[in-house]
PDB file of N, CA and C in Angstrom:
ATOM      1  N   UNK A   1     -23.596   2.615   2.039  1.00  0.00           N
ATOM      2  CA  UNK A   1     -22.524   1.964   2.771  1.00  0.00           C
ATOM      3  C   UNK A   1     -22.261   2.759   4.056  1.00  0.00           C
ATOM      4  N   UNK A   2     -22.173   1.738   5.281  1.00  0.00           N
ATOM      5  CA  UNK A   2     -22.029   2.942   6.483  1.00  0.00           C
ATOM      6  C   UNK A   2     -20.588   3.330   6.705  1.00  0.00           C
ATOM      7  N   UNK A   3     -20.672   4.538   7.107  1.00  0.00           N
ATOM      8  CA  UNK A   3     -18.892   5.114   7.482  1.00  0.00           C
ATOM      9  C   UNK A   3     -18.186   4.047   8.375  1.00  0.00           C
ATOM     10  N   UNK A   4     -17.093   4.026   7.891  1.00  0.00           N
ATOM     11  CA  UNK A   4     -15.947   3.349   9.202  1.00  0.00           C
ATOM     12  C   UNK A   4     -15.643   3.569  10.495  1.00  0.00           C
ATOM     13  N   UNK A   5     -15.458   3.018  11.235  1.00  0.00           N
ATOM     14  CA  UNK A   5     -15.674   3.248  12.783  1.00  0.00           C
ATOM     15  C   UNK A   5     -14.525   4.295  12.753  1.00  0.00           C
ATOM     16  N   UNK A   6     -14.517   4.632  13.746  1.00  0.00           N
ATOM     17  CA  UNK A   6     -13.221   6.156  14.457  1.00  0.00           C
ATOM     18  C   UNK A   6     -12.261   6.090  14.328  1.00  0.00           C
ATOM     19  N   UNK A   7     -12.187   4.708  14.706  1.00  0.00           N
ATOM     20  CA  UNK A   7     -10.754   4.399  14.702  1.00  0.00           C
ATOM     21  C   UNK A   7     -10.008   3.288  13.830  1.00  0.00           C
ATOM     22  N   UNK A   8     -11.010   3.350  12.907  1.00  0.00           N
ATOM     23  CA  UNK A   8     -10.462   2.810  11.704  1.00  0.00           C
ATOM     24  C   UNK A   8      -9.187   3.431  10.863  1.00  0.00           C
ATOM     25  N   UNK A   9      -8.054   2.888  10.561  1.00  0.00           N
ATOM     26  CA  UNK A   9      -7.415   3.057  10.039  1.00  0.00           C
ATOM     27  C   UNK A   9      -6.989   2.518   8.438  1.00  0.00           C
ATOM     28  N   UNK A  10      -6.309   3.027   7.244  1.00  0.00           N
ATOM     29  CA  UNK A  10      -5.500   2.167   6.455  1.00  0.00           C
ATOM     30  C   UNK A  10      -4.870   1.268   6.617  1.00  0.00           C
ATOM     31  N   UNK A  11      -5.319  -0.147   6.010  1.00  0.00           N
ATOM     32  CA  UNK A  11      -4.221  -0.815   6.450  1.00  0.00           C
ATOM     33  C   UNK A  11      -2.611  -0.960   6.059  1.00  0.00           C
ATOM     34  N   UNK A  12      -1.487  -0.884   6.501  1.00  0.00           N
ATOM     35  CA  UNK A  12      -0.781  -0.655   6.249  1.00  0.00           C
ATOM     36  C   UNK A  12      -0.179  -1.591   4.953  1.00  0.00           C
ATOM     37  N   UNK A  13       0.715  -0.707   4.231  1.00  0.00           N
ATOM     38  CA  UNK A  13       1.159  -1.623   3.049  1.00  0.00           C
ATOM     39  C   UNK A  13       2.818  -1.492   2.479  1.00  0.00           C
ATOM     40  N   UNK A  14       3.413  -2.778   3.435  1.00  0.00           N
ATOM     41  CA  UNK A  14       5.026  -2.030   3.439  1.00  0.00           C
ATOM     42  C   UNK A  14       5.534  -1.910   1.774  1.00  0.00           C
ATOM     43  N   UNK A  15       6.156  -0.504   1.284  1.00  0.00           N
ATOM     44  CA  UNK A  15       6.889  -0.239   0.497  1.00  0.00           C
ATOM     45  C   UNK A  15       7.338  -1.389  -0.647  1.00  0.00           C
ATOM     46  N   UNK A  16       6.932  -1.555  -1.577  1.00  0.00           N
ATOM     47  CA  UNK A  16       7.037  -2.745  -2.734  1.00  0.00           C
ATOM     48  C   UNK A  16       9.043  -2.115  -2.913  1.00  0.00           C
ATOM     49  N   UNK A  17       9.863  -3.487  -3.380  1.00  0.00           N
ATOM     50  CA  UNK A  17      11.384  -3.481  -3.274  1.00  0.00           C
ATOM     51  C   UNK A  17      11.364  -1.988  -4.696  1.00  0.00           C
ATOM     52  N   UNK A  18      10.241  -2.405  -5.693  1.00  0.00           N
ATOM     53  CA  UNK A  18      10.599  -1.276  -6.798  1.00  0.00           C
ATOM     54  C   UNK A  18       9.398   0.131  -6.895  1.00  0.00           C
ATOM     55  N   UNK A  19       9.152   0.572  -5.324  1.00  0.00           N
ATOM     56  CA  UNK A  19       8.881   2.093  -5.188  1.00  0.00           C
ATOM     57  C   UNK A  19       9.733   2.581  -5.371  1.00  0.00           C
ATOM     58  N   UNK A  20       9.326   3.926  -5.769  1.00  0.00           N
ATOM     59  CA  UNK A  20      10.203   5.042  -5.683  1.00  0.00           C
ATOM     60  C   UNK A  20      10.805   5.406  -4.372  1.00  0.00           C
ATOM     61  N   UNK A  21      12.196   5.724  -4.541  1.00  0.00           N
ATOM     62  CA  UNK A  21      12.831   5.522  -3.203  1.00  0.00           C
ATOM     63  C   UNK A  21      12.402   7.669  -2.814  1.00  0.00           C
ATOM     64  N   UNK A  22      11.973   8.221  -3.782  1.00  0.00           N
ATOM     65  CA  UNK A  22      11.542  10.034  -3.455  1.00  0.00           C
ATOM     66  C   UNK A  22      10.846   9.976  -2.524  1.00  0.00           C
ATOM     67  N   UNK A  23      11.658  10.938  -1.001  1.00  0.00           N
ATOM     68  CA  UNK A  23      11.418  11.606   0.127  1.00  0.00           C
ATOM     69  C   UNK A  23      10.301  12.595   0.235  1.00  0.00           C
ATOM     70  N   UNK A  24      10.691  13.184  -1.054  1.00  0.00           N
ATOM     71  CA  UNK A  24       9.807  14.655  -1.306  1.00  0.00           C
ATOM     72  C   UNK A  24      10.478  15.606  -0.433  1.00  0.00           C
ATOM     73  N   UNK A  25      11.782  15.267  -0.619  1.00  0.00           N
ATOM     74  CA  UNK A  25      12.639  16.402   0.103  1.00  0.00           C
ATOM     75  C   UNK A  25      13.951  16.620  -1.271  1.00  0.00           C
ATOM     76  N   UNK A  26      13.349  16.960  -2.675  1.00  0.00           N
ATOM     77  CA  UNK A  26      14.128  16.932  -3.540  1.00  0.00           C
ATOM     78  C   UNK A  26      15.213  18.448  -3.637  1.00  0.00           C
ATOM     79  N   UNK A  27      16.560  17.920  -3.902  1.00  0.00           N
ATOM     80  CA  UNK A  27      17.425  19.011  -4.075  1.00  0.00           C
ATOM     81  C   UNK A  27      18.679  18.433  -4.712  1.00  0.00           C
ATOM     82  N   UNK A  28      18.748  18.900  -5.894  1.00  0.00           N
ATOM     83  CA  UNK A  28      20.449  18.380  -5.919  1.00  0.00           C
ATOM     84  C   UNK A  28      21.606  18.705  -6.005  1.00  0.00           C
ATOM     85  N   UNK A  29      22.428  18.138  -5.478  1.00  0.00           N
ATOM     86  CA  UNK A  29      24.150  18.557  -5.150  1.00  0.00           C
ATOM     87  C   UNK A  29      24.571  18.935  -6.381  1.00  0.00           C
ATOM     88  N   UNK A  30      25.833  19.309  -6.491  1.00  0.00           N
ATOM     89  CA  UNK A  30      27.041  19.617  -7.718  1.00  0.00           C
ATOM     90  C   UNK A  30      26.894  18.865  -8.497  1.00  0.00           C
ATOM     91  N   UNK A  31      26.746  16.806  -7.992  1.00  0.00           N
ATOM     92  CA  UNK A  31      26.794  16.282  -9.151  1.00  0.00           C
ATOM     93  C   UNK A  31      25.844  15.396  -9.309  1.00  0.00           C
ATOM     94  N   UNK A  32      24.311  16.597  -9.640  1.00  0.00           N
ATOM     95  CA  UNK A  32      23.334  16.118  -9.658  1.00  0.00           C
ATOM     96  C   UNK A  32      22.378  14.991  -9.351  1.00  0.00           C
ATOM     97  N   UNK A  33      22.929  14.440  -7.823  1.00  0.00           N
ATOM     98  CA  UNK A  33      22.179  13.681  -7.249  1.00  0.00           C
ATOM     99  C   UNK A  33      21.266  14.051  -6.131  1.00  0.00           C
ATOM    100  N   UNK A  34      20.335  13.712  -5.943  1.00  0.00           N
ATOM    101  CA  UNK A  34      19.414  14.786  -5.526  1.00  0.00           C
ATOM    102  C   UNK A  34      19.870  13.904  -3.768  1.00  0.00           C
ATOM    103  N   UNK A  35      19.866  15.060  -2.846  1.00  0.00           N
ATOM    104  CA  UNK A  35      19.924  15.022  -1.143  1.00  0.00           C
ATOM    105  C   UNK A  35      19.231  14.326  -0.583  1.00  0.00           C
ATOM    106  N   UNK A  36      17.931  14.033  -1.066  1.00  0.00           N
ATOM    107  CA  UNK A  36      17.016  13.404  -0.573  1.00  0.00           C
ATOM    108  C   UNK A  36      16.635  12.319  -0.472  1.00  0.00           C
ATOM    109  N   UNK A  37      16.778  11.378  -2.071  1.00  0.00           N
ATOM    110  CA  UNK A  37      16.701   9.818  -2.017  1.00  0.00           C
ATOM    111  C   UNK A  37      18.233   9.440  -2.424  1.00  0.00           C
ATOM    112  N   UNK A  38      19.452  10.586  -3.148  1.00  0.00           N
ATOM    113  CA  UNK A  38      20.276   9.397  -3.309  1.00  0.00           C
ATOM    114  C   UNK A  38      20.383   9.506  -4.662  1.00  0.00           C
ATOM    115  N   UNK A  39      19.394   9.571  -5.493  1.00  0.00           N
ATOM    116  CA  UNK A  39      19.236   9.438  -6.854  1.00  0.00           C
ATOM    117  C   UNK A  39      20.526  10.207  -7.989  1.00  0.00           C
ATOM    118  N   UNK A  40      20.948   9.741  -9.249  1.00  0.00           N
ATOM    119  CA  UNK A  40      21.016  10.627  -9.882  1.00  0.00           C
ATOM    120  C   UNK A  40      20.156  11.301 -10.389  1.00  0.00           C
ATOM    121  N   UNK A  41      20.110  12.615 -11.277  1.00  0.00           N
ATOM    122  CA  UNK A  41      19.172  13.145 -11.923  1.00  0.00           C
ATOM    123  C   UNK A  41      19.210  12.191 -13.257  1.00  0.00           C
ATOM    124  N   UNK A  42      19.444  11.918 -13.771  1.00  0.00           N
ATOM    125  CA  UNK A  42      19.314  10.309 -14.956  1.00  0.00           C
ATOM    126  C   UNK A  42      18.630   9.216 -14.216  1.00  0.00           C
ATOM    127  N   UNK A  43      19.118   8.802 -13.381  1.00  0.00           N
ATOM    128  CA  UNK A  43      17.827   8.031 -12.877  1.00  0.00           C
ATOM    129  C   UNK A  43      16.643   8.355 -12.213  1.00  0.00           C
ATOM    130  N   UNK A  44      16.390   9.665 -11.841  1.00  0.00           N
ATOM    131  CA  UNK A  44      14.988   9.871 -11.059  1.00  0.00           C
ATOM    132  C   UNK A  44      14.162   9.960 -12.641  1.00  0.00           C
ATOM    133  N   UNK A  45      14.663  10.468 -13.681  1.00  0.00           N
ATOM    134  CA  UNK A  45      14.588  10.786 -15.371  1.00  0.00           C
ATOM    135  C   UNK A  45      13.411   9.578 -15.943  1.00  0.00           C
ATOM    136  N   UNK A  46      14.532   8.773 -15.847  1.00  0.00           N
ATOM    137  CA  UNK A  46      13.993   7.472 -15.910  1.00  0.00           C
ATOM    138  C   UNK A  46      13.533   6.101 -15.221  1.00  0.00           C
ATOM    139  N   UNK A  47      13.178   6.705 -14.183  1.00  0.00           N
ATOM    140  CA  UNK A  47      12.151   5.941 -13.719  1.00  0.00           C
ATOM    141  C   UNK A  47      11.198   5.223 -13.727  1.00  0.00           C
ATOM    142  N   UNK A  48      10.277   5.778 -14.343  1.00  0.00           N
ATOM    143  CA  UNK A  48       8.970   5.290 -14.566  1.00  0.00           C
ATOM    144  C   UNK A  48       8.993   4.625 -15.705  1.00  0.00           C
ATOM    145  N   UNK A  49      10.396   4.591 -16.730  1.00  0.00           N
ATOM    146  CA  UNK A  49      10.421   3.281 -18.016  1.00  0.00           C
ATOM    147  C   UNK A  49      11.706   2.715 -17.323  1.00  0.00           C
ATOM    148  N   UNK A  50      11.899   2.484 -15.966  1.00  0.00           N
ATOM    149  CA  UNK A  50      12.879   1.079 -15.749  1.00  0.00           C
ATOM    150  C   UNK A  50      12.316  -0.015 -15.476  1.00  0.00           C
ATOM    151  N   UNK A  51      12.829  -0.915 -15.949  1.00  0.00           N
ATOM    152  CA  UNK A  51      12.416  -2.195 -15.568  1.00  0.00           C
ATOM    153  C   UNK A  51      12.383  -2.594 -14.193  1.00  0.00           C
ATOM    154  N   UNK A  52      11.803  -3.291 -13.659  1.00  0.00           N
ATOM    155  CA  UNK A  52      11.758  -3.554 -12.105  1.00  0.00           C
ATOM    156  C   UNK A  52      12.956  -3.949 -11.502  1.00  0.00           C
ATOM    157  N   UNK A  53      14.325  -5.008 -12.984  1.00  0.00           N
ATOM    158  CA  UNK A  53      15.351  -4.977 -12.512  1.00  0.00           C
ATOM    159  C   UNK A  53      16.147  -3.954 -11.931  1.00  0.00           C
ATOM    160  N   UNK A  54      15.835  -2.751 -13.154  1.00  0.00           N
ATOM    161  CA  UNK A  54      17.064  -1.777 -13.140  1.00  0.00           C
ATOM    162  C   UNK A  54      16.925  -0.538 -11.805  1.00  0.00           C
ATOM    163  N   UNK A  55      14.766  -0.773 -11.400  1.00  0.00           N
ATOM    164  CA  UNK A  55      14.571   0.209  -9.968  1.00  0.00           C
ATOM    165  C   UNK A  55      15.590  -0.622  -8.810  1.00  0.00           C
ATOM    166  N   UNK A  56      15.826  -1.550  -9.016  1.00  0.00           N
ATOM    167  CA  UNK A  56      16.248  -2.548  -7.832  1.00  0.00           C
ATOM    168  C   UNK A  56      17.681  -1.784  -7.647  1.00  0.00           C
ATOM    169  N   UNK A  57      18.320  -1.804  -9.014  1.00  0.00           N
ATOM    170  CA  UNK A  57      19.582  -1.551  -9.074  1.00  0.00           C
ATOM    171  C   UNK A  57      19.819   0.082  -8.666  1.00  0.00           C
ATOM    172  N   UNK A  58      18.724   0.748  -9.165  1.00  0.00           N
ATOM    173  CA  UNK A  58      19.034   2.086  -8.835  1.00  0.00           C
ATOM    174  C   UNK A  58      18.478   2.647  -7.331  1.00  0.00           C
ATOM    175  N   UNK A  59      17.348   1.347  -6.942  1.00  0.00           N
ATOM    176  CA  UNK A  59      17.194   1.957  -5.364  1.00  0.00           C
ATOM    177  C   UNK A  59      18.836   1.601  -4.748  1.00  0.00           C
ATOM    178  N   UNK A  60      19.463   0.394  -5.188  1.00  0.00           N
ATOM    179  CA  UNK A  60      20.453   0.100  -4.327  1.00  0.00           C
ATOM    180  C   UNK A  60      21.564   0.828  -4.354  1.00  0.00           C
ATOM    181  N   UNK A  61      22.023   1.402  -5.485  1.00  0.00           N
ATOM    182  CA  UNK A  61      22.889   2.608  -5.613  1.00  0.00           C
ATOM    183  C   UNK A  61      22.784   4.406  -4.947  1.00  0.00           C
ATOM    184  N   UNK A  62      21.101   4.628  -4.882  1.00  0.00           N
ATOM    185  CA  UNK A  62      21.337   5.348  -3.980  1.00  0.00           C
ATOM    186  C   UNK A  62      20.769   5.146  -2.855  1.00  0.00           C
ATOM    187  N   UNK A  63      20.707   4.372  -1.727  1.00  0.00           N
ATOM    188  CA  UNK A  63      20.922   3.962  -0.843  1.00  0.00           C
ATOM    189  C   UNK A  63      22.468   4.146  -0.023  1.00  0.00           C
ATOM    190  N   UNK A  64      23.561   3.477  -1.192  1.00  0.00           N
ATOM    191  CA  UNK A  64      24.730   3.542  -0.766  1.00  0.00           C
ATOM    192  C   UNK A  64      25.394   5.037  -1.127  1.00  0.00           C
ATOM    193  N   UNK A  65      24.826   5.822  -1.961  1.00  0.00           N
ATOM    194  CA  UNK A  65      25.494   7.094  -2.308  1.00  0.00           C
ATOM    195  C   UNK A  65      24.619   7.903  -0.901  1.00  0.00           C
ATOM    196  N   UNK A  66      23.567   7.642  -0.295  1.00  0.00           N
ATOM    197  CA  UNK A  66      23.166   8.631   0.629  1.00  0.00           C
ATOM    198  C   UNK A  66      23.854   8.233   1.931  1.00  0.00           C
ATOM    199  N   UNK A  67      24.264   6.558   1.832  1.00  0.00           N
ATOM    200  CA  UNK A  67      25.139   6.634   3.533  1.00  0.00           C
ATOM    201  C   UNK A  67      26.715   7.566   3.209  1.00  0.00           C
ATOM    202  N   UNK A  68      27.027   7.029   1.825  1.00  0.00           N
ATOM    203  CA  UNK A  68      28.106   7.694   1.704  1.00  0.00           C
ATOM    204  C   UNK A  68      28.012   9.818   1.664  1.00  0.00           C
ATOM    205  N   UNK A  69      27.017  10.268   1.809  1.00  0.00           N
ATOM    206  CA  UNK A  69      26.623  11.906   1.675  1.00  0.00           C
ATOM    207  C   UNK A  69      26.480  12.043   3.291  1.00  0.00           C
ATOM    208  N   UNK A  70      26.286  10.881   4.019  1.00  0.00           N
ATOM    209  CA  UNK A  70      25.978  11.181   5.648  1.00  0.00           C
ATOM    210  C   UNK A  70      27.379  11.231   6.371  1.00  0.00           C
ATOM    211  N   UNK A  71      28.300   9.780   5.573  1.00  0.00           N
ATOM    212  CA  UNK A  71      29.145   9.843   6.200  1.00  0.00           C
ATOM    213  C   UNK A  71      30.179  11.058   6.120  1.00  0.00           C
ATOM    214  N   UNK A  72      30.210  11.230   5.398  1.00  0.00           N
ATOM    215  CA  UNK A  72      30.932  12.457   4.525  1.00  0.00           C
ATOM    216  C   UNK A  72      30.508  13.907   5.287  1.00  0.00           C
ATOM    217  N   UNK A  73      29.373  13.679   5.444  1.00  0.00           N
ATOM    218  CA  UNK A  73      28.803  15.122   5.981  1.00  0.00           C
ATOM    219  C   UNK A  73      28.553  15.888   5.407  1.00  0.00           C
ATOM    220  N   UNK A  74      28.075  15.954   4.321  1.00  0.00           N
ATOM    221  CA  UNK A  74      28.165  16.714   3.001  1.00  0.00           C
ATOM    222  C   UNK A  74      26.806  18.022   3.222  1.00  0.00           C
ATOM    223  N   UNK A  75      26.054  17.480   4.336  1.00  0.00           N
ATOM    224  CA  UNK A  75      24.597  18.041   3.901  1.00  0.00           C
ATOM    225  C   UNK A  75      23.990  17.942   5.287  1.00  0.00           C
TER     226      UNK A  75
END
């Protein structure tokens, strides 16, 4: 098979709604939600056995706990 031209790239593949919302900038606060995605430590836990409903529910919760850590200024 011949190599790919130079400037071949990956094609891009936007983020499925139930990825993992992890930065890889993990750390967590006092009350164990980690700085980085938002997460609790119970839900980063269980992750990988949530249902696609419950990633939905837990990307959307920390989403709103990380605007609320910005607004706040916490970090």
């Amino acid at each position: 098979m011949p190599d790919p031209p130079r400037n071949w790239q990956m094609p891009f593949r936007k983020p499925a709604a139930t990825d993992s919302p992890c930065v890889r900038n993990c750390c967590l606060d006092e009350h164990d939600v980690c700085m980085g995605c938002g997460r609790e430590l119970q839900e980063i836990l269980r992750w990988q056995s949530a249902s696609h409903e419950d990633r939905e529910v837990i990307r959307a919760a920390a989403k709103i706990r990380l605007n609320d850590m910005r607004a706040a200024r916490k970090w």
